[in-house]
PDB file of N, CA and C in Angstrom:
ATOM      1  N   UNK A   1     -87.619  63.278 -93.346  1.00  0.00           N
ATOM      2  CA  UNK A   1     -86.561  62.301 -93.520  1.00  0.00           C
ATOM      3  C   UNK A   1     -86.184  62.155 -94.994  1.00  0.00           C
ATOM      4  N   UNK A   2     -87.131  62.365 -95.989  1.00  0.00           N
ATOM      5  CA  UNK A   2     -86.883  62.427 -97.116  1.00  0.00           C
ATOM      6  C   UNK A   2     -86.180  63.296 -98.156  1.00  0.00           C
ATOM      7  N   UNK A   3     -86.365  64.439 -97.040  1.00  0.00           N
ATOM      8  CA  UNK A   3     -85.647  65.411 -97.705  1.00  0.00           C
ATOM      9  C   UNK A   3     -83.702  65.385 -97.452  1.00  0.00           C
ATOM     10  N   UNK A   4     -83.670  64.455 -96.385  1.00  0.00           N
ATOM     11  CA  UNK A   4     -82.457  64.155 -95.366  1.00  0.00           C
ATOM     12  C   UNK A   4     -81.629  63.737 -96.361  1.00  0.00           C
ATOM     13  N   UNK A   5     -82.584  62.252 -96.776  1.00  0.00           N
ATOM     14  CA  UNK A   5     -81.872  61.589 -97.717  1.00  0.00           C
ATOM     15  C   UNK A   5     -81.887  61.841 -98.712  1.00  0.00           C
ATOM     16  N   UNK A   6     -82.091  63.057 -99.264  1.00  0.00           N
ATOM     17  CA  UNK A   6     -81.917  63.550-101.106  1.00  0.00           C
ATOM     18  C   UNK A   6     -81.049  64.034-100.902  1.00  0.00           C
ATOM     19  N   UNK A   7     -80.505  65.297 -99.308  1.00  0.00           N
ATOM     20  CA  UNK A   7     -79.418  65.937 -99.410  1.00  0.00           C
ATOM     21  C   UNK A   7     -78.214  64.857 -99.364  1.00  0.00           C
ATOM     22  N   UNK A   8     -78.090  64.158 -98.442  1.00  0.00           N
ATOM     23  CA  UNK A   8     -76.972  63.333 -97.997  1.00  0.00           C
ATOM     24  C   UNK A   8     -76.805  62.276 -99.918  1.00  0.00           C
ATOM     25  N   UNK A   9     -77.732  62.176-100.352  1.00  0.00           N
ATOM     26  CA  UNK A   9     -77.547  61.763-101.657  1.00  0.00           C
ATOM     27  C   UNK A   9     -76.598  62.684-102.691  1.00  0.00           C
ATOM     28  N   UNK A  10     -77.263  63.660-102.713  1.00  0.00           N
ATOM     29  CA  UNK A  10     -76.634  65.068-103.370  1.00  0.00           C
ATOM     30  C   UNK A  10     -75.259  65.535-102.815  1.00  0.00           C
ATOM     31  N   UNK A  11     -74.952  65.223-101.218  1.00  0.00           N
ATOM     32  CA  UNK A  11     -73.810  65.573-101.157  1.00  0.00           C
ATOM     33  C   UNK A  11     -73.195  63.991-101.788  1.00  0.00           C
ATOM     34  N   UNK A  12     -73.215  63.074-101.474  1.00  0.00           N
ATOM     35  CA  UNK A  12     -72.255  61.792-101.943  1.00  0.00           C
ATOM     36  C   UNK A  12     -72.113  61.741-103.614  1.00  0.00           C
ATOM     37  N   UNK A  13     -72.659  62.552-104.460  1.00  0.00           N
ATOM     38  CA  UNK A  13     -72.713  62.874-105.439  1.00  0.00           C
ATOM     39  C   UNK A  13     -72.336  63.851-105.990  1.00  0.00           C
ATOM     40  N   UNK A  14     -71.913  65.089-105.320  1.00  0.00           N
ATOM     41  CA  UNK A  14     -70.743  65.832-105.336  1.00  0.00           C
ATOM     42  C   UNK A  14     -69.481  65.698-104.847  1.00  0.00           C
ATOM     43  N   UNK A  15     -69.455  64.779-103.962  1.00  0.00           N
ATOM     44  CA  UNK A  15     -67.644  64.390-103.371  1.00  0.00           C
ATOM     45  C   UNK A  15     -67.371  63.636-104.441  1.00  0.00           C
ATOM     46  N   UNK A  16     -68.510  62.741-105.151  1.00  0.00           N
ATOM     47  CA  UNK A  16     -67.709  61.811-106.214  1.00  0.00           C
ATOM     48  C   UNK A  16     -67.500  62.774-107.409  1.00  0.00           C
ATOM     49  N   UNK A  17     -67.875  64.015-107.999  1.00  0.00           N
ATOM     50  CA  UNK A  17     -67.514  64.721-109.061  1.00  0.00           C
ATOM     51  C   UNK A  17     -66.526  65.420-108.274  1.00  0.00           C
ATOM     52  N   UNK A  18     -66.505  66.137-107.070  1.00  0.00           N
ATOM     53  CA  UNK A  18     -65.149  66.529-106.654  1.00  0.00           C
ATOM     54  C   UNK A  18     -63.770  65.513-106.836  1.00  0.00           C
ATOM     55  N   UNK A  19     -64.239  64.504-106.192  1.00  0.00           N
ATOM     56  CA  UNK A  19     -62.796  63.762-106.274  1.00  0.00           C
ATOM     57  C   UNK A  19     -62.459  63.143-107.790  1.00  0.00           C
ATOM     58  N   UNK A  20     -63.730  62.987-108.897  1.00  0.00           N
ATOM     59  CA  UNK A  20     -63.145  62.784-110.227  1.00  0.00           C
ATOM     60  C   UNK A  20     -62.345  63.989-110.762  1.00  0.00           C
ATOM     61  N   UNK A  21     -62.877  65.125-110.205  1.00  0.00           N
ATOM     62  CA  UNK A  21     -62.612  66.561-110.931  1.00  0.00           C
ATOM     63  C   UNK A  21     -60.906  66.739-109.895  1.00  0.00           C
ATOM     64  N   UNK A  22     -60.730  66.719-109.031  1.00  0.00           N
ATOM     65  CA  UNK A  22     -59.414  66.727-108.565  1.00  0.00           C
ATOM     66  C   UNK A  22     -58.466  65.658-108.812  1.00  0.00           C
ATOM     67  N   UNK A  23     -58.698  64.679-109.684  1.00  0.00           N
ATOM     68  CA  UNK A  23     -58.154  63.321-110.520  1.00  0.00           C
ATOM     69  C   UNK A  23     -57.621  63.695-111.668  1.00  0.00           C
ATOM     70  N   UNK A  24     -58.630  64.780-112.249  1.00  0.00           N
ATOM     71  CA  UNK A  24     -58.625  65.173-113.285  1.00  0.00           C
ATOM     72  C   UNK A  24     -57.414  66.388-113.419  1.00  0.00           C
ATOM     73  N   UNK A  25     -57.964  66.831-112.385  1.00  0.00           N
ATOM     74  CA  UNK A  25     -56.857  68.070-112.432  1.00  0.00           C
ATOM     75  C   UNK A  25     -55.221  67.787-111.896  1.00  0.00           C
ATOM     76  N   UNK A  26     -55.187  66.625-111.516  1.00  0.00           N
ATOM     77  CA  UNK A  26     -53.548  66.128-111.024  1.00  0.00           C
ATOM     78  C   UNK A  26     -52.967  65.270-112.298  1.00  0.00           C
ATOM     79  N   UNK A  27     -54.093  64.639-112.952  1.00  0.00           N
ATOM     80  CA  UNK A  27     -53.457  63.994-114.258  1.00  0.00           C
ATOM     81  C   UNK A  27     -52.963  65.178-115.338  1.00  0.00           C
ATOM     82  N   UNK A  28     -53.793  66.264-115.600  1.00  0.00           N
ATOM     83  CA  UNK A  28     -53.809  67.189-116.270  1.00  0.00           C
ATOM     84  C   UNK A  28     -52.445  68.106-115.968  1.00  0.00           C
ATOM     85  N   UNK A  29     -51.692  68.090-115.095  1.00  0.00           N
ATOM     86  CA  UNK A  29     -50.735  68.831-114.391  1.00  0.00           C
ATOM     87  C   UNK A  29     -50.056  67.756-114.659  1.00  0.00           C
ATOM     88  N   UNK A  30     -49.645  66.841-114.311  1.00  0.00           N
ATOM     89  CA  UNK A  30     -48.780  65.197-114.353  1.00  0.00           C
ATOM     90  C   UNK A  30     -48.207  65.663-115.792  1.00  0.00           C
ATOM     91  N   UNK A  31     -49.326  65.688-116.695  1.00  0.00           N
ATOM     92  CA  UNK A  31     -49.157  65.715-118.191  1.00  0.00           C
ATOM     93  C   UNK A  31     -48.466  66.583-118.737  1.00  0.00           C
ATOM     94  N   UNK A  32     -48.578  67.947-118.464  1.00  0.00           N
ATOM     95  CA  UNK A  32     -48.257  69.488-118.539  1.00  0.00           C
ATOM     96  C   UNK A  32     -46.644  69.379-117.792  1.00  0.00           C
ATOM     97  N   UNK A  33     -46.587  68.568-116.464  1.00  0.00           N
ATOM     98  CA  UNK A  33     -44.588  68.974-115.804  1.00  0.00           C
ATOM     99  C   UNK A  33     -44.302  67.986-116.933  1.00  0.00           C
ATOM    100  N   UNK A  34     -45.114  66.804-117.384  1.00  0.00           N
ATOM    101  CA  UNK A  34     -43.931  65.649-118.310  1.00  0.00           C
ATOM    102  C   UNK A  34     -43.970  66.241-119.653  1.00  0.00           C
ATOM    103  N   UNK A  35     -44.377  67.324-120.658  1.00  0.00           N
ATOM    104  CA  UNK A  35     -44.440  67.727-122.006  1.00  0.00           C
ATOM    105  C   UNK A  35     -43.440  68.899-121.533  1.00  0.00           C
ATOM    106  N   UNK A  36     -43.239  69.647-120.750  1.00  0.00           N
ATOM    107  CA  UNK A  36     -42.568  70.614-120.371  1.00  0.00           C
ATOM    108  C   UNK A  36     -40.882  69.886-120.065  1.00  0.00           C
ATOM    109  N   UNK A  37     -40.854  68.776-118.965  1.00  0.00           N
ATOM    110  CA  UNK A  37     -39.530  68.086-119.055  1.00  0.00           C
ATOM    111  C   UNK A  37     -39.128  67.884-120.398  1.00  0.00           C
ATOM    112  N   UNK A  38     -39.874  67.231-121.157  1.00  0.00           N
ATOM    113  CA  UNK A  38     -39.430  66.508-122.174  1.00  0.00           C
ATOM    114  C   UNK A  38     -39.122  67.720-123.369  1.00  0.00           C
ATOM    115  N   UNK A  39     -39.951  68.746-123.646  1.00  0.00           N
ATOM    116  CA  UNK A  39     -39.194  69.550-123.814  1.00  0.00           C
ATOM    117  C   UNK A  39     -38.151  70.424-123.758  1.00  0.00           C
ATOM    118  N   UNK A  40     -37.502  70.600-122.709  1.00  0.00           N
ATOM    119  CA  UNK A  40     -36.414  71.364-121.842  1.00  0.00           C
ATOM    120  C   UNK A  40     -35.552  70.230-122.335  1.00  0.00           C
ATOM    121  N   UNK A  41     -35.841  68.710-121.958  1.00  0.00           N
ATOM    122  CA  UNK A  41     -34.585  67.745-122.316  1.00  0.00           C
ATOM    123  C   UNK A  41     -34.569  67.593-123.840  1.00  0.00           C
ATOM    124  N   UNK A  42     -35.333  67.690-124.822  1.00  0.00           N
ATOM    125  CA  UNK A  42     -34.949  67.414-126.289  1.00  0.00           C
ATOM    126  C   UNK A  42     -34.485  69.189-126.580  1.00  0.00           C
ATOM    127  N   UNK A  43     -34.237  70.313-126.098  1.00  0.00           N
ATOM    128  CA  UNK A  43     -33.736  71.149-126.336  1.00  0.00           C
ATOM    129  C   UNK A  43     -32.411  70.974-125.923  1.00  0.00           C
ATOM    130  N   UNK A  44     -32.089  70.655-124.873  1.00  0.00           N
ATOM    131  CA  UNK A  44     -31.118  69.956-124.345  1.00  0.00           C
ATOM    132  C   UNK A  44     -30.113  69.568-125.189  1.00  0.00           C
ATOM    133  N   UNK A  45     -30.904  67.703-125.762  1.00  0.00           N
ATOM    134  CA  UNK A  45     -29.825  67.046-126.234  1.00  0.00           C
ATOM    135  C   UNK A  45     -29.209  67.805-127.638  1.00  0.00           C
ATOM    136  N   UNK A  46     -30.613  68.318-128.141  1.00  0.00           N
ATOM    137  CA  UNK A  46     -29.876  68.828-129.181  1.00  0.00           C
ATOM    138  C   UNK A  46     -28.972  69.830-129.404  1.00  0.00           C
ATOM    139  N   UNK A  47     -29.274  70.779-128.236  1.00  0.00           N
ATOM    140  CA  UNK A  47     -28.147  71.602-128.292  1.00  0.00           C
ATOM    141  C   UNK A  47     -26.769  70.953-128.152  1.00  0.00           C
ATOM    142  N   UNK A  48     -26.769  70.121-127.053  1.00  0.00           N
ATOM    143  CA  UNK A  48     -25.365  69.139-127.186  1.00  0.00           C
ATOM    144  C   UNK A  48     -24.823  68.776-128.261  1.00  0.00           C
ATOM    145  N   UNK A  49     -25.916  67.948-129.526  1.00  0.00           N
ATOM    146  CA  UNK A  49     -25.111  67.576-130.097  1.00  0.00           C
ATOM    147  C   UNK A  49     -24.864  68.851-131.286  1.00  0.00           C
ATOM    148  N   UNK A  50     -25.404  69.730-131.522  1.00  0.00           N
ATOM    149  CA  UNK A  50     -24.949  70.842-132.028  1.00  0.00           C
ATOM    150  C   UNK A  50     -23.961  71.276-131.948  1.00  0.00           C
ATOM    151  N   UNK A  51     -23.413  71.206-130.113  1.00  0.00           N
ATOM    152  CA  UNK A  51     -22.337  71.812-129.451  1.00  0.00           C
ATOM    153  C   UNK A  51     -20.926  70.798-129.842  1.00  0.00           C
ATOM    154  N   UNK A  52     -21.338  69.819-130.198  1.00  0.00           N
ATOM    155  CA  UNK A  52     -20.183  68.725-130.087  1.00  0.00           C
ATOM    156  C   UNK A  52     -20.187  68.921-131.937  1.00  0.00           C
ATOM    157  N   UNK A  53     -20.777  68.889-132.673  1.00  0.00           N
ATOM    158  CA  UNK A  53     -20.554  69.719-134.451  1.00  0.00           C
ATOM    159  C   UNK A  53     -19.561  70.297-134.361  1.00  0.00           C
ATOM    160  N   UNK A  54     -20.117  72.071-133.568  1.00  0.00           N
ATOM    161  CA  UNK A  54     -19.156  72.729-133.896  1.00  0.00           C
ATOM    162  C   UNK A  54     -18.235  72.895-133.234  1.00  0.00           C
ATOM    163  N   UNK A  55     -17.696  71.989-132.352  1.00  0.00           N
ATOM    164  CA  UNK A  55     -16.130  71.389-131.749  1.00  0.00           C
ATOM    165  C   UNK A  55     -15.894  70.631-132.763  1.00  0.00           C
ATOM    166  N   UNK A  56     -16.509  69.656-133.619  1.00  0.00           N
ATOM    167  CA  UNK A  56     -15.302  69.076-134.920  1.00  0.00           C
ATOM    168  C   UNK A  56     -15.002  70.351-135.817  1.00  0.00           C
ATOM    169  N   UNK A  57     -16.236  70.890-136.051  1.00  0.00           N
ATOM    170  CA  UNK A  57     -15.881  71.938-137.320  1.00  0.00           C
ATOM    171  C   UNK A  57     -14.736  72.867-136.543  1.00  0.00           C
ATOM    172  N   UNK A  58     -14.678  73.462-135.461  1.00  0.00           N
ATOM    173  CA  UNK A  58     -13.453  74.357-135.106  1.00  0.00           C
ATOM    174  C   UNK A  58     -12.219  73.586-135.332  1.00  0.00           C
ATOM    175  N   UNK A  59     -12.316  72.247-134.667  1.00  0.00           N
ATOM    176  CA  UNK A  59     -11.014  71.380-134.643  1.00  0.00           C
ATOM    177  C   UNK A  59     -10.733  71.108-136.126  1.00  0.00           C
ATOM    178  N   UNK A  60     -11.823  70.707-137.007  1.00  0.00           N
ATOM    179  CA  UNK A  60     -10.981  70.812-138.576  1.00  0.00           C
ATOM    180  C   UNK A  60     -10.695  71.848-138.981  1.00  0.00           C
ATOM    181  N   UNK A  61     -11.314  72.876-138.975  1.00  0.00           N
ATOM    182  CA  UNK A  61     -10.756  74.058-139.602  1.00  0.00           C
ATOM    183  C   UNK A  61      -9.627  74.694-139.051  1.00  0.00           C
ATOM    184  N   UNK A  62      -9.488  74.226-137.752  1.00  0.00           N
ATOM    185  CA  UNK A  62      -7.971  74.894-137.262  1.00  0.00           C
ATOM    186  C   UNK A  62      -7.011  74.284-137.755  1.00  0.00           C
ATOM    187  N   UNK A  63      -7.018  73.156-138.430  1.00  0.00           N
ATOM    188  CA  UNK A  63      -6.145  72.125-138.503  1.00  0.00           C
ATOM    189  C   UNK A  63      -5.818  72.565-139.823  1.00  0.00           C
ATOM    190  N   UNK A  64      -7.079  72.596-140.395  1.00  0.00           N
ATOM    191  CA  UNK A  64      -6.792  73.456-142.116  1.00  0.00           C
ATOM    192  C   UNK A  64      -5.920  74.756-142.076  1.00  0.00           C
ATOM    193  N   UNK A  65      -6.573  75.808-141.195  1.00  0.00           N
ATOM    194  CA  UNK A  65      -5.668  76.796-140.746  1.00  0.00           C
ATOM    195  C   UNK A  65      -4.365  76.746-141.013  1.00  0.00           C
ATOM    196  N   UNK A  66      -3.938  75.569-139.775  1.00  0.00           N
ATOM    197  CA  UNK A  66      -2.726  75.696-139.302  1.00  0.00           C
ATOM    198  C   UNK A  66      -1.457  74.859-140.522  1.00  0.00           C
ATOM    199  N   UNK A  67      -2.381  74.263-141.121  1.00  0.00           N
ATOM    200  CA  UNK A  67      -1.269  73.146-142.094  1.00  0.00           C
ATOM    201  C   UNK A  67      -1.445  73.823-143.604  1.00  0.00           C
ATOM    202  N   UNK A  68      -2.703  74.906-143.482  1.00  0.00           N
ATOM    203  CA  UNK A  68      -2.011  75.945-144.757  1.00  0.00           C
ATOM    204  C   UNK A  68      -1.339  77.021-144.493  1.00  0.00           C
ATOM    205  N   UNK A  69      -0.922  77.652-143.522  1.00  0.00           N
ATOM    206  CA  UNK A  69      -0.189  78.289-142.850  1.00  0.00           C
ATOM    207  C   UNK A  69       0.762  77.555-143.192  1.00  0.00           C
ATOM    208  N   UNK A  70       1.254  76.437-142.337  1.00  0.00           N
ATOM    209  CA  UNK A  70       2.814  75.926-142.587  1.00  0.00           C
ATOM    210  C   UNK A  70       2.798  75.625-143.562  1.00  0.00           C
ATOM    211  N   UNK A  71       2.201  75.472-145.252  1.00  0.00           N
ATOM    212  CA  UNK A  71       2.435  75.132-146.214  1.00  0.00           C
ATOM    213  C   UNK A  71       3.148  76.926-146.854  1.00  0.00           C
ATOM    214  N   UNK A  72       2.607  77.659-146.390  1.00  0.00           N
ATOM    215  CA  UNK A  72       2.587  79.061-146.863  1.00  0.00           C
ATOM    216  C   UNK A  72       3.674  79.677-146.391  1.00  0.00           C
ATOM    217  N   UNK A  73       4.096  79.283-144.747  1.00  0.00           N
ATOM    218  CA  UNK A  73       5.406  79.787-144.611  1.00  0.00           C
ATOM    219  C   UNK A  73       6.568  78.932-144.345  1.00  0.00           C
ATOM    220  N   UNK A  74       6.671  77.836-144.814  1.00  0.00           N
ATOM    221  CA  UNK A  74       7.450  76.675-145.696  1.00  0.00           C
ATOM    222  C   UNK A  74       7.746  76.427-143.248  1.00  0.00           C
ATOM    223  N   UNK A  75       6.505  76.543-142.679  1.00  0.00           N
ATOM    224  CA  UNK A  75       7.443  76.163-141.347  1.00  0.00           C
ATOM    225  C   UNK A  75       6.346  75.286-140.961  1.00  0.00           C
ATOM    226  N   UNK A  76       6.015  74.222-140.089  1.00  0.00           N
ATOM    227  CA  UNK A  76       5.076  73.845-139.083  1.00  0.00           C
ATOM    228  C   UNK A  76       4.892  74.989-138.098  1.00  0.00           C
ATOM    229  N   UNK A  77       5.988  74.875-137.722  1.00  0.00           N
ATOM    230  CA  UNK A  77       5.989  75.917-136.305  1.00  0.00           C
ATOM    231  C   UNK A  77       5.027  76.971-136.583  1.00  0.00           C
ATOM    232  N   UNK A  78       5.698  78.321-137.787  1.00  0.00           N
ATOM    233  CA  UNK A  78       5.095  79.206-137.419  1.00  0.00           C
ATOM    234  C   UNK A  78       3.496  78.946-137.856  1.00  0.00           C
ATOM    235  N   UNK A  79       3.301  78.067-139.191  1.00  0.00           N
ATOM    236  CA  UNK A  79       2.073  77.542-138.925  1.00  0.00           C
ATOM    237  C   UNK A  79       0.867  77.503-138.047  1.00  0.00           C
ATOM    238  N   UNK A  80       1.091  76.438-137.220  1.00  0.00           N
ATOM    239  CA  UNK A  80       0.649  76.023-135.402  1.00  0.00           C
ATOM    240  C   UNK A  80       0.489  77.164-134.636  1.00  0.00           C
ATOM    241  N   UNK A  81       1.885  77.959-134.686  1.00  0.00           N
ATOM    242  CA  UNK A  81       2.351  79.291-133.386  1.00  0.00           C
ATOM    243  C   UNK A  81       1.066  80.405-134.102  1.00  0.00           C
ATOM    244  N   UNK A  82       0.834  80.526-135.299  1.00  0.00           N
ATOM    245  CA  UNK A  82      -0.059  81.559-135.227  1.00  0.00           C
ATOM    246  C   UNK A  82      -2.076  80.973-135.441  1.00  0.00           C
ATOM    247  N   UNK A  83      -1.840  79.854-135.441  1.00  0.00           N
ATOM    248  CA  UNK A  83      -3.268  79.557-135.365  1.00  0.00           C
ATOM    249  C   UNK A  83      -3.260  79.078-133.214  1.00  0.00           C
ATOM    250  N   UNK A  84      -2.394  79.144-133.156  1.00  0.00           N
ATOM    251  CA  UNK A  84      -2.314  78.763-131.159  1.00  0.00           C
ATOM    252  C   UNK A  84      -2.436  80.413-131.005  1.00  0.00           C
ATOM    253  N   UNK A  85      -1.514  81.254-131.015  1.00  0.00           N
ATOM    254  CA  UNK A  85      -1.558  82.386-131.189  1.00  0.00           C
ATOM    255  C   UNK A  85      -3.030  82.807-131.121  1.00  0.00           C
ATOM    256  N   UNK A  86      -4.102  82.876-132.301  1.00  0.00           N
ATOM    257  CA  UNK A  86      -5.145  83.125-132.925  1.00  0.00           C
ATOM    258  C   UNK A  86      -6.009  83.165-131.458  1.00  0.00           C
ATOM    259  N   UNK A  87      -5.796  81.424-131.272  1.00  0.00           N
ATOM    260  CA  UNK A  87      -6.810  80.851-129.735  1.00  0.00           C
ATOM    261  C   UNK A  87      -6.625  81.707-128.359  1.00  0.00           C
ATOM    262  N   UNK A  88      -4.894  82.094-128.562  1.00  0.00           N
ATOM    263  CA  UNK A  88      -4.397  82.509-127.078  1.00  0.00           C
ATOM    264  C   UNK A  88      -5.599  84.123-126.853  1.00  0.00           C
ATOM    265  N   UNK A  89      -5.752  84.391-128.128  1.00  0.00           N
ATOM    266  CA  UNK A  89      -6.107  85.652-128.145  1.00  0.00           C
ATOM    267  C   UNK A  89      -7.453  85.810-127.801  1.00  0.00           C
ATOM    268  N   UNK A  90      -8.413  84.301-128.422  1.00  0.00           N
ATOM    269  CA  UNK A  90      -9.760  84.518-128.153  1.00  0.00           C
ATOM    270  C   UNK A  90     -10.139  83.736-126.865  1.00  0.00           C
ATOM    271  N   UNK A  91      -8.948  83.300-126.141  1.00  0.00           N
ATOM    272  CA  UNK A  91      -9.138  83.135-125.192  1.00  0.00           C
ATOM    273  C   UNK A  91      -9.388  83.656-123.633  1.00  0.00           C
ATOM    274  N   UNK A  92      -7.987  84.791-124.138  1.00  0.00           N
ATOM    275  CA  UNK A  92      -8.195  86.509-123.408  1.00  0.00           C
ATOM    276  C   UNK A  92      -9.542  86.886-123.877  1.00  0.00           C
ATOM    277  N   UNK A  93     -10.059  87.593-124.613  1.00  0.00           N
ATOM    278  CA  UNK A  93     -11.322  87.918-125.111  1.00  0.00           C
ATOM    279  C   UNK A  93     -12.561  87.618-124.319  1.00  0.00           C
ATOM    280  N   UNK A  94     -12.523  86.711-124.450  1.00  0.00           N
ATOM    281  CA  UNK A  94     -13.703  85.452-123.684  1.00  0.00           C
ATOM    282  C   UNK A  94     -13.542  85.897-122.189  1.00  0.00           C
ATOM    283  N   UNK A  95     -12.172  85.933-121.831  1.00  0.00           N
ATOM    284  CA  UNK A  95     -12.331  85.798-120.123  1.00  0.00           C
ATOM    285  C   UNK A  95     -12.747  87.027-119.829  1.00  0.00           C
ATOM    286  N   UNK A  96     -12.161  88.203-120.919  1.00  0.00           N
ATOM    287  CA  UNK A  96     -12.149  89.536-119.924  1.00  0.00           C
ATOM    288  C   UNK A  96     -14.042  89.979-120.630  1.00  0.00           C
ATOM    289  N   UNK A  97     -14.359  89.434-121.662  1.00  0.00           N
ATOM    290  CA  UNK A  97     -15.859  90.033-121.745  1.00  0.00           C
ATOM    291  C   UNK A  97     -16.980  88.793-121.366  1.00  0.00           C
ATOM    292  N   UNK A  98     -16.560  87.587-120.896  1.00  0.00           N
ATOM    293  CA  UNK A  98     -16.694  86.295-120.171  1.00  0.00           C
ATOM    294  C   UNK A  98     -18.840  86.669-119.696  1.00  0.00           C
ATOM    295  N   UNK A  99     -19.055  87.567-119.005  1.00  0.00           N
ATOM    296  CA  UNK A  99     -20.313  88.130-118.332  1.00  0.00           C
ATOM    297  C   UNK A  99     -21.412  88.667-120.062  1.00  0.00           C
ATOM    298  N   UNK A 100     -20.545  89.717-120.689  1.00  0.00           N
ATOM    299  CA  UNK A 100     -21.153  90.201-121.859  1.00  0.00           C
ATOM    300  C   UNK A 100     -21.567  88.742-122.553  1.00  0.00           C
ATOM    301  N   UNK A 101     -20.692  88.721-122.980  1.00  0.00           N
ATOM    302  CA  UNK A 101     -20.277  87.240-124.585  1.00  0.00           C
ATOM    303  C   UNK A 101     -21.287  86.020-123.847  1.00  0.00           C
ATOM    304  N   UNK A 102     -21.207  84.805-122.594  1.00  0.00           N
ATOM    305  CA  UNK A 102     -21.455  83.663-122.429  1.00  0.00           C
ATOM    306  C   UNK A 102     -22.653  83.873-120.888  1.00  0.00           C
ATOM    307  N   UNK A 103     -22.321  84.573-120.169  1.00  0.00           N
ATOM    308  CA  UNK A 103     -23.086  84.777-118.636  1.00  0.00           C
ATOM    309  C   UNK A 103     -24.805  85.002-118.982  1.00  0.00           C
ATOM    310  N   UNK A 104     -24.673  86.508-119.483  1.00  0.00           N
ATOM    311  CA  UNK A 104     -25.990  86.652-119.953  1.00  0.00           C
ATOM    312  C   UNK A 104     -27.070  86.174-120.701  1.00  0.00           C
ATOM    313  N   UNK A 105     -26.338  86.022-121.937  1.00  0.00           N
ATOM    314  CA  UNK A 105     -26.787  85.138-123.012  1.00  0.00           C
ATOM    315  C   UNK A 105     -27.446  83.576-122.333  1.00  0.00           C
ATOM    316  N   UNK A 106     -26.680  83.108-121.896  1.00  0.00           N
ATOM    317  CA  UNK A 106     -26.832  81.768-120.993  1.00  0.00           C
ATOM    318  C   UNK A 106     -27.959  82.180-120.422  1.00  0.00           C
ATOM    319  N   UNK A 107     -28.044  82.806-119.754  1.00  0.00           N
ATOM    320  CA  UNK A 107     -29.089  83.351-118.419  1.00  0.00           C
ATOM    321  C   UNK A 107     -30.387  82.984-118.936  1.00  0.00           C
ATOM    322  N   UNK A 108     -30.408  84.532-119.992  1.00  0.00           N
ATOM    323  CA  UNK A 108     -31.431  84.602-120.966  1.00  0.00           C
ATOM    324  C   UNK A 108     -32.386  83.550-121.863  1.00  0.00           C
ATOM    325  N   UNK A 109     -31.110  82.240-122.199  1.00  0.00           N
ATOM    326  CA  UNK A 109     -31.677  81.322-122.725  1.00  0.00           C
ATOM    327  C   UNK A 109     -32.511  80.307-121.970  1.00  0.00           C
ATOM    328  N   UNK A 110     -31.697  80.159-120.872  1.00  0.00           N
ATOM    329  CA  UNK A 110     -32.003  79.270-119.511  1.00  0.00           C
ATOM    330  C   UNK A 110     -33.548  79.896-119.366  1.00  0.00           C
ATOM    331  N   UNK A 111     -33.586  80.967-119.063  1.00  0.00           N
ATOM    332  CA  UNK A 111     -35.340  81.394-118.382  1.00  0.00           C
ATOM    333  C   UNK A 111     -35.976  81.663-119.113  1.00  0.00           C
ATOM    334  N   UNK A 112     -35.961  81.633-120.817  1.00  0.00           N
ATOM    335  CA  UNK A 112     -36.558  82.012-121.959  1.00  0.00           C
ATOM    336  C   UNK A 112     -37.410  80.075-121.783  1.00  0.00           C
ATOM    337  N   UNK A 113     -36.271  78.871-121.864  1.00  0.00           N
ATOM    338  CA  UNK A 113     -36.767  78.002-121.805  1.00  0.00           C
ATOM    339  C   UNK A 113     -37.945  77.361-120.680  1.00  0.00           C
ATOM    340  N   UNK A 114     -37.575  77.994-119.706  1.00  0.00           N
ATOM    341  CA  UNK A 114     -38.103  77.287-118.461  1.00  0.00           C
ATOM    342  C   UNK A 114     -39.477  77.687-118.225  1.00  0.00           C
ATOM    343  N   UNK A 115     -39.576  78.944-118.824  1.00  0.00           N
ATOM    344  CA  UNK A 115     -41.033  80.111-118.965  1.00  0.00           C
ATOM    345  C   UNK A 115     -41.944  79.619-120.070  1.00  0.00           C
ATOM    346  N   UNK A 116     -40.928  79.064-120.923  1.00  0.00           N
ATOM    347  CA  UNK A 116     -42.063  78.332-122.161  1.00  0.00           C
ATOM    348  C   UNK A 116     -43.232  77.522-121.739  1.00  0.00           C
TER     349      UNK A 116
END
């Protein structure tokens, strides 16, 4: 009987290091998806606000563009018409190499992050 109760001791004394050790290992994972979110999201914001920079810097410098242009060819118009012009062009560009230029790249960055 004594030996009964050392095992049944020994097992109630391994379910309690099992179930600390599987406590352990769900906090430890808990910890690891929330440093991983929080990374993916501060890559995130910052890329945003990076992204929203260089939308002012394009929008001032086109503006510089376009109003030393019309200072240069005494017109607004043709000014404007060749910095619109400029856009119409890299706008074609973009669509027809659209997969090369933004698809891949994207891709690449997306699963470069998520693998980190």
């Amino acid at each position: 009987m004594k030996h009964f109760d050392s095992l049944l001791y020994a097992l109630g004394q391994l379910s309690e290091y099992a179930r600390h050790y599987i406590h352990g290992k769900k906090q430890i994972l808990k910890l690891d998806l929330t440093e991983r979110a929080a990374g993916i999201l501060s890559k995130l914001i910052s890329r945003v606000v990076i992204f929203i920079f260089v939308i002012f810097f394009i929008l001032f410098a086109s503006l510089t563009l376009a109003i030393g242009l019309s200072m240069y060819f005494s017109s607004f118009l043709a000014g404007f018409g060749i910095v619109s012009g400029i856009y119409l062009i890299l706008i074609i560009l973009v669509i027809v190499f659209r997969k090369l230029l933004i698809m891949r790249p994207l891709i690449d960055v997306i699963l470069k992050d998520i693998n980190e």
